[in-house]
C-alpha atoms as a PDB file:
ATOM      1  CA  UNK A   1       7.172   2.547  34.562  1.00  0.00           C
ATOM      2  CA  UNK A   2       8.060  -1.060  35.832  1.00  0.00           C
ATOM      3  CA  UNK A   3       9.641  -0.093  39.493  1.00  0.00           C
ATOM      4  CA  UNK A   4      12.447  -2.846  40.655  1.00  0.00           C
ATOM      5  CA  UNK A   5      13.242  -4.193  44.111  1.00  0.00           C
ATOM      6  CA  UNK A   6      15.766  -1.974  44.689  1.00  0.00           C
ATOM      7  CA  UNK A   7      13.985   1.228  43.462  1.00  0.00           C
ATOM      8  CA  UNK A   8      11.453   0.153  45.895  1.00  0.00           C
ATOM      9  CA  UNK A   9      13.868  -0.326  48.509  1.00  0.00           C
ATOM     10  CA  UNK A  10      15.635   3.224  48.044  1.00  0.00           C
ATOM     11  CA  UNK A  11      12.183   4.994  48.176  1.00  0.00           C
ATOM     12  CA  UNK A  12      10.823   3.032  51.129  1.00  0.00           C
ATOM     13  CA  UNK A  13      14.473   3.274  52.575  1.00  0.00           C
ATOM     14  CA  UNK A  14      14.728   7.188  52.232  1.00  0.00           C
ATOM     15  CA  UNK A  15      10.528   7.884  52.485  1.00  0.00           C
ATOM     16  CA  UNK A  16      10.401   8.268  56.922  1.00  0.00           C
ATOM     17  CA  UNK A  17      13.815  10.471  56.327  1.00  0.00           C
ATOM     18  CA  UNK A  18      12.394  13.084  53.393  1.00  0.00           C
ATOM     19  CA  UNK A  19       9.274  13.861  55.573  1.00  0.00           C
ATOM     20  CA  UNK A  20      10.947  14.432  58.809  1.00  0.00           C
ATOM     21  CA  UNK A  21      13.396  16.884  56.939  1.00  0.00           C
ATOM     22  CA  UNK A  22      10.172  18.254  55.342  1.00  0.00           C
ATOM     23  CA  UNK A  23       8.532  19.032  58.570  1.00  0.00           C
ATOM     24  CA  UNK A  24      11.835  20.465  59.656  1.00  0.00           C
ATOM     25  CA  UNK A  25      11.944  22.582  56.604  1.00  0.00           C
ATOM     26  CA  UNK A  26       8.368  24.050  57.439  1.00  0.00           C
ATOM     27  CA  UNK A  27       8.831  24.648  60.943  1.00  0.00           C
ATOM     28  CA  UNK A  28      12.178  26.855  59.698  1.00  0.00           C
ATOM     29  CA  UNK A  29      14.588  24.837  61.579  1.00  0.00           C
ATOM     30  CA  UNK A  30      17.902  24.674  60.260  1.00  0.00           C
ATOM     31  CA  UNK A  31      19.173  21.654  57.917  1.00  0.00           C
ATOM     32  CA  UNK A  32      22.018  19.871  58.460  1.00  0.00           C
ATOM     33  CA  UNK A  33      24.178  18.503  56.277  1.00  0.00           C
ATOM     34  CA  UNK A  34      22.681  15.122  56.379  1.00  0.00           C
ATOM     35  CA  UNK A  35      19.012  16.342  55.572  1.00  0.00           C
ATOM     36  CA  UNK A  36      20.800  18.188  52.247  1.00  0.00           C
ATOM     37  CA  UNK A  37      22.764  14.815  51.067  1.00  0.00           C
ATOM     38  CA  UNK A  38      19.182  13.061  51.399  1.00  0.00           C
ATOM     39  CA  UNK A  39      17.059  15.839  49.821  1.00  0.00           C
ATOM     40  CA  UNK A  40      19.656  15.561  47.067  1.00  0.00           C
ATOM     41  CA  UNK A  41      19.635  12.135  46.986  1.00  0.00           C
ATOM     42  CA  UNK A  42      15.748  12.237  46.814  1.00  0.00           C
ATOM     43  CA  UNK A  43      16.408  14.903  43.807  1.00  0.00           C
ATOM     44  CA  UNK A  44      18.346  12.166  41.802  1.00  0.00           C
ATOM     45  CA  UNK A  45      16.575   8.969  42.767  1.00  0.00           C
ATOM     46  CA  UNK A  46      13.637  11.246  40.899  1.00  0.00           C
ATOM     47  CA  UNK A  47      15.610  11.879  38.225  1.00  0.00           C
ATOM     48  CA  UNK A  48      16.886   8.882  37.427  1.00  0.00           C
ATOM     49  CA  UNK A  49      13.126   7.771  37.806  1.00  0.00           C
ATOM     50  CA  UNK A  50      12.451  10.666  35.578  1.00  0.00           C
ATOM     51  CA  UNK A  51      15.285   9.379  32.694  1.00  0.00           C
ATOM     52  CA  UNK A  52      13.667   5.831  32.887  1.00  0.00           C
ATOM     53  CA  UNK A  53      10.521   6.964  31.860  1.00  0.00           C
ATOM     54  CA  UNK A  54      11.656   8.892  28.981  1.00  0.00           C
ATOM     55  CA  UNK A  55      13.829   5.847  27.801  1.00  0.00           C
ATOM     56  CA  UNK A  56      10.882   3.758  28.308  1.00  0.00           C
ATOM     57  CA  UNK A  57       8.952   6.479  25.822  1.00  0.00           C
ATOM     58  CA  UNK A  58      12.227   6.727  23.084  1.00  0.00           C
ATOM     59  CA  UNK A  59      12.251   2.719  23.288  1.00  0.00           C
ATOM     60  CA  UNK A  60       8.559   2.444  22.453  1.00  0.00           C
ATOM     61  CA  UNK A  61       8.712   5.314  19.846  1.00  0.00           C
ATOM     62  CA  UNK A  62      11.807   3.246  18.312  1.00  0.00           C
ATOM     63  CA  UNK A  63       9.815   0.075  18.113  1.00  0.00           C
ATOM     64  CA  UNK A  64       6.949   1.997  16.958  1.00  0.00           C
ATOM     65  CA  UNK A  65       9.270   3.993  14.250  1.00  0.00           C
ATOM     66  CA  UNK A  66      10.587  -0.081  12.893  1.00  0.00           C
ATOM     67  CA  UNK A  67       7.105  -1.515  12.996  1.00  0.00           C
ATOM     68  CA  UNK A  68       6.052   2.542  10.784  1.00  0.00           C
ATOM     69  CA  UNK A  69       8.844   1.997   7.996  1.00  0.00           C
ATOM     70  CA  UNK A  70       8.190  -1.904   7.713  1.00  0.00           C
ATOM     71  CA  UNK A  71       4.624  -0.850   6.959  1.00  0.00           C
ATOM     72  CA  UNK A  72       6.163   1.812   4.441  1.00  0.00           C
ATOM     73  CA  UNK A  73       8.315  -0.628   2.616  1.00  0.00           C
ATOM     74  CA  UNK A  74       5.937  -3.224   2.640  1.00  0.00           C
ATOM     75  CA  UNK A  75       3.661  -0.634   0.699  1.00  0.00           C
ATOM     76  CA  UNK A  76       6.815   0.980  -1.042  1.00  0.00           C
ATOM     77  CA  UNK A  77       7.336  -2.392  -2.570  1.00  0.00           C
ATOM     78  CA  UNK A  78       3.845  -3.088  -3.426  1.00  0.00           C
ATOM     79  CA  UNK A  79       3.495   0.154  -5.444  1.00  0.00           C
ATOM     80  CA  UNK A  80       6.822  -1.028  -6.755  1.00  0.00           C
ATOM     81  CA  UNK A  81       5.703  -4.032  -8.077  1.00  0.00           C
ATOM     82  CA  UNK A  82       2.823  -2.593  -9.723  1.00  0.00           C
ATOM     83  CA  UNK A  83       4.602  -0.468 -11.327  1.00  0.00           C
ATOM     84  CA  UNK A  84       6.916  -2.462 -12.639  1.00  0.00           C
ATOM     85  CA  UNK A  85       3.782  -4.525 -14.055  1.00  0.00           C
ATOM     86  CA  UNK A  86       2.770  -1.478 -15.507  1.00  0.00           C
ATOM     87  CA  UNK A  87       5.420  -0.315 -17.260  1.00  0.00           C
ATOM     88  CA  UNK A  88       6.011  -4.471 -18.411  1.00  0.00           C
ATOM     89  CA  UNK A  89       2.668  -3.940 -19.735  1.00  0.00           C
ATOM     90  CA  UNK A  90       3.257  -0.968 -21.380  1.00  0.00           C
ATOM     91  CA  UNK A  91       6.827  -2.005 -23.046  1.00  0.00           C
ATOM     92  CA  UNK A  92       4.639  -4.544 -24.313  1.00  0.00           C
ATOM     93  CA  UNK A  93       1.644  -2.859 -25.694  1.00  0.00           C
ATOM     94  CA  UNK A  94       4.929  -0.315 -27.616  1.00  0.00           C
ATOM     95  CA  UNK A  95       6.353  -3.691 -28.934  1.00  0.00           C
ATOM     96  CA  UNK A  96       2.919  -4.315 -30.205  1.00  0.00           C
ATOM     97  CA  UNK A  97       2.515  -1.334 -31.620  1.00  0.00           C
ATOM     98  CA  UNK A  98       5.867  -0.664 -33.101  1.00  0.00           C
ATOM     99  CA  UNK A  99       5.285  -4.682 -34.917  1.00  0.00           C
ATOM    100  CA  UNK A 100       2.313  -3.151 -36.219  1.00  0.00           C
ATOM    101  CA  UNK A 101       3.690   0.160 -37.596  1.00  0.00           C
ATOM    102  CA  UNK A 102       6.572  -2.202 -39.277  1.00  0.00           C
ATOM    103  CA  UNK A 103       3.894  -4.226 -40.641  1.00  0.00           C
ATOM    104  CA  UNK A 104       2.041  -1.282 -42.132  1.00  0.00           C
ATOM    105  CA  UNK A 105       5.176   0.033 -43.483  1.00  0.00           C
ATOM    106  CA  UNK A 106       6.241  -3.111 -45.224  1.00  0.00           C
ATOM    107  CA  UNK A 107       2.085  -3.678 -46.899  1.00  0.00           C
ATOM    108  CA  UNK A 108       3.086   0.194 -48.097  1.00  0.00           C
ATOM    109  CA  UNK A 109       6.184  -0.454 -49.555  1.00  0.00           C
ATOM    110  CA  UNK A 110       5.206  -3.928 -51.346  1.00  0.00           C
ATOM    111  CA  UNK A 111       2.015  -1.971 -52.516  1.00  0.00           C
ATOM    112  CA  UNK A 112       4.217   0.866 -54.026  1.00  0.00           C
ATOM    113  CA  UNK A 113       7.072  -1.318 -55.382  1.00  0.00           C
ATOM    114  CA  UNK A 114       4.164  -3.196 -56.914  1.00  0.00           C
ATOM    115  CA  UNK A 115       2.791   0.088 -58.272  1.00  0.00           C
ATOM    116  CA  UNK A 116       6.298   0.984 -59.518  1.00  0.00           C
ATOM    117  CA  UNK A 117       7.196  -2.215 -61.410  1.00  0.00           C
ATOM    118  CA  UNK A 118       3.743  -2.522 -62.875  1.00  0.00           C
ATOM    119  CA  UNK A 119       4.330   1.389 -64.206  1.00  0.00           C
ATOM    120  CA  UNK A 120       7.400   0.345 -65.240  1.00  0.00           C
ATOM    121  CA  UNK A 121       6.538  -2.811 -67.283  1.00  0.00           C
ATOM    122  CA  UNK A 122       3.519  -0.511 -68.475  1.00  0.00           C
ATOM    123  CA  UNK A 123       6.125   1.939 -69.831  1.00  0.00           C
ATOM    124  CA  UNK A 124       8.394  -0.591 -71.696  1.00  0.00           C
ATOM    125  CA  UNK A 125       5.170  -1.937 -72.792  1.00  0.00           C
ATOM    126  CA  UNK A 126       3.962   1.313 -74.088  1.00  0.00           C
ATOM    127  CA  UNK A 127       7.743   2.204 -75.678  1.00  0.00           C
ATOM    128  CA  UNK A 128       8.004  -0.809 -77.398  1.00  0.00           C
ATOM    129  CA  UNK A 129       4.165  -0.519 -79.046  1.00  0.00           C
ATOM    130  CA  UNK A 130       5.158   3.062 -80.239  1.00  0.00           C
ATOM    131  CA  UNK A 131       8.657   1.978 -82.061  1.00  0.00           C
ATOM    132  CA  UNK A 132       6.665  -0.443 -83.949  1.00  0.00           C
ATOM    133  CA  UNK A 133       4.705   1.953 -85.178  1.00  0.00           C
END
């Protein structure tokens, strides 16, 4: 954690204070209300300190969390786009195809109209031969 002046300055300020209560405390004197107000303020100078550092640790997860989901839509997109060339690809190979199927079906149809007209003229031909007969 990046300390300031003034965090600094509290510590240093509040440092000569803490360890003469603490000495107090562990001789089992009595403390007065003084040495409570600084042991307190001690208690939230730390965890203030404390609530920086975990701000400091959200913040970085945050930036690490934008720089994670640019990476996934950067590859998101990719896959996208290959997909999309894909299935391009493919609506074009089923145009092909489908041309091709119309194609066949036409050459069958012209072949059996072909068939049909030639039976037919065949048939008049025929009819005609017997009722000269």
């Amino acid at each position: 954690m990046n300390k300031t002046k003034v965090d600094d300055f509290l510590i240093e300020m509040i440092t000569p204070k803490v360890k003469e209560i603490e000495e107090k405390f562990g001789n089992n004197q009595a403390l007065s209300q003084d040495d409570i107000n600084t042991l307190l303020l001690k208690s939230q100078y730390n965890h203030i300190n404390h609530l920086d550092q975990k701000l400091d640790e959200v913040t970085a997860d945050v930036s690490s969390l934008k720089t994670d989901f640019k990476l996934l839509e950067t590859t998101v997109n990719k896959r996208f786009e290959v997909f999309e060339q894909r299935f391009e690809t493919f609506e074009q190979r089923f145009e092909t195809f489908e041309q091709k199927i119309d194609a066949t079906i036409q050459k069958a149809l012209n072949k059996n109209m072909m068939l049909l007209i030639g039976a037919v003229g065949l048939f008049v031909t025929i009819s005609k031969i017997i009722d000269k007969f």
